[in-house]
Protein backbone atom coordinates (compact mmCIF):
# COMPACT_ATOMS: atom_id res chain seq x y z
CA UNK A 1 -2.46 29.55 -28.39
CA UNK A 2 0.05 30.30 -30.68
CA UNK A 3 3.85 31.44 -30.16
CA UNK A 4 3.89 35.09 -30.11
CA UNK A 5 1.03 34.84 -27.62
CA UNK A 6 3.35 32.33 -25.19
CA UNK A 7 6.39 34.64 -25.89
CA UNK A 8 4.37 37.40 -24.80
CA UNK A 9 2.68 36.42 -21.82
CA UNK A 10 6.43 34.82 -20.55
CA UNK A 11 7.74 38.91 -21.47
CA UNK A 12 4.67 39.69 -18.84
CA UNK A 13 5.57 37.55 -16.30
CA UNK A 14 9.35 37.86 -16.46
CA UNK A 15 8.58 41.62 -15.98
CA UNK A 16 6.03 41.60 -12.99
CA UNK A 17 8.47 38.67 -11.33
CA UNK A 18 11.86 39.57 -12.21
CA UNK A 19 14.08 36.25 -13.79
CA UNK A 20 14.99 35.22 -10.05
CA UNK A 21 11.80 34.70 -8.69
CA UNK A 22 10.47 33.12 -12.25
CA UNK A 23 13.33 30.69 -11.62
CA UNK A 24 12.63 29.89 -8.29
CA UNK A 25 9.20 29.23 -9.11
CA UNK A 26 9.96 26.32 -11.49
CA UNK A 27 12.63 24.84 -9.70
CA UNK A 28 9.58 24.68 -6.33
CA UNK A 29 7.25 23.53 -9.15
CA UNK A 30 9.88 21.03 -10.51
CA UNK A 31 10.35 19.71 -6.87
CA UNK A 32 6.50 19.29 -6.25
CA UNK A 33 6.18 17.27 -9.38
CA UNK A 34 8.76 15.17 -8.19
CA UNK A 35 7.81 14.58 -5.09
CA UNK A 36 4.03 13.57 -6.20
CA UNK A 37 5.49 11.30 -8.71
CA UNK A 38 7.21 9.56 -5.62
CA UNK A 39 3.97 9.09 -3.77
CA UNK A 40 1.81 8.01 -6.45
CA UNK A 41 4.81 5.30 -7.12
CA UNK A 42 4.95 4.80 -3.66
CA UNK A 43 0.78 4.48 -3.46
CA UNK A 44 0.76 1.73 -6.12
CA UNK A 45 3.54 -0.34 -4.48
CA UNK A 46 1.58 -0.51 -1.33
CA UNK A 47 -1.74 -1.48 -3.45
CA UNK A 48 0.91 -4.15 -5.22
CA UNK A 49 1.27 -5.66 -1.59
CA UNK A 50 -1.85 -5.17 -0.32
CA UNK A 51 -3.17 -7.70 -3.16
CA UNK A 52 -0.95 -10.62 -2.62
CA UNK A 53 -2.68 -13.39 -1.65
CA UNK A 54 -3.19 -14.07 2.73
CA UNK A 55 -3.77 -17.19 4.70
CA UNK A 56 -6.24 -17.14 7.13
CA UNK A 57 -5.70 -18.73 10.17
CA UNK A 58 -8.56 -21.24 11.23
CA UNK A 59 -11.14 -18.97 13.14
CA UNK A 60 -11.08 -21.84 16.16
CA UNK A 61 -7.63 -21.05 17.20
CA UNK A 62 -5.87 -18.67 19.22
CA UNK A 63 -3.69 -15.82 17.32
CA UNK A 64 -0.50 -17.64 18.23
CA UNK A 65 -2.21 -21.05 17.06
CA UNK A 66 -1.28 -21.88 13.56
CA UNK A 67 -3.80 -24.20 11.37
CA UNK A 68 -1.78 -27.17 11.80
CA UNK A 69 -1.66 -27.37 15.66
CA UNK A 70 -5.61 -26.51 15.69
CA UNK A 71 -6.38 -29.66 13.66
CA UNK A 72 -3.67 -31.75 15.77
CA UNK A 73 -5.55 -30.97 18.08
CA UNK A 74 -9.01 -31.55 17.24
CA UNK A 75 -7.66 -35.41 16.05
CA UNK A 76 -6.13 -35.90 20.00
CA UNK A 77 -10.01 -35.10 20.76
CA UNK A 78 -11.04 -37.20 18.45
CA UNK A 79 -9.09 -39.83 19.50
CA UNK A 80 -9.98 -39.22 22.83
CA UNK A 81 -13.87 -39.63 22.30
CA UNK A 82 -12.86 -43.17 20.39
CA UNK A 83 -11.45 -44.54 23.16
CA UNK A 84 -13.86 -43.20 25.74
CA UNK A 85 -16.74 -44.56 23.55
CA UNK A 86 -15.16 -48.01 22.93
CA UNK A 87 -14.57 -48.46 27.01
CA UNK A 88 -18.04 -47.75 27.81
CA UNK A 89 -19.18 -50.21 24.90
């Protein structure tokens, strides 16, 4: 498109709208822009979290367990066998 075609179809819509409602129309525009632009920021910070790196807890231990007291205890059992093999040796 060239100019005169742009300056006329703005002389259209400024007559059919009137200036006010023209201007109201960007500034809702302006405001919806924004306001996407905050989500899809928003969006990509949650995808920037979502790939840090998670532990997984052992999948033999309770959820209030944490890996180190599940193989703590599976040495005590250890342990335990030992000695009960040794006194019946």
């Amino acid at each position: 498109m060239e100019m005169k075609e742009l300056l006329i179809i703005l002389a259209v819509v400024l007559v059919v709208f009137g200036a006010k409602k023209v201007r109201t129309i960007g500034e809702d525009l302006g405001h919806a822009v924004r306001g996407f632009k905050k989500a899809v920021k928003a969006g990509e910070e949650e995808d920037d979290a979502d790939a840090a790196p998670r532990r997984q807890v052992g999948s033999n231990c309770s959820d209030a367990e944490f890996v180190g007291a599940a193989k703590a205890a599976r040495a005590d059992v250890a342990r335990r066998s030992d000695r009960s093999d040794r006194s019946l040796a």
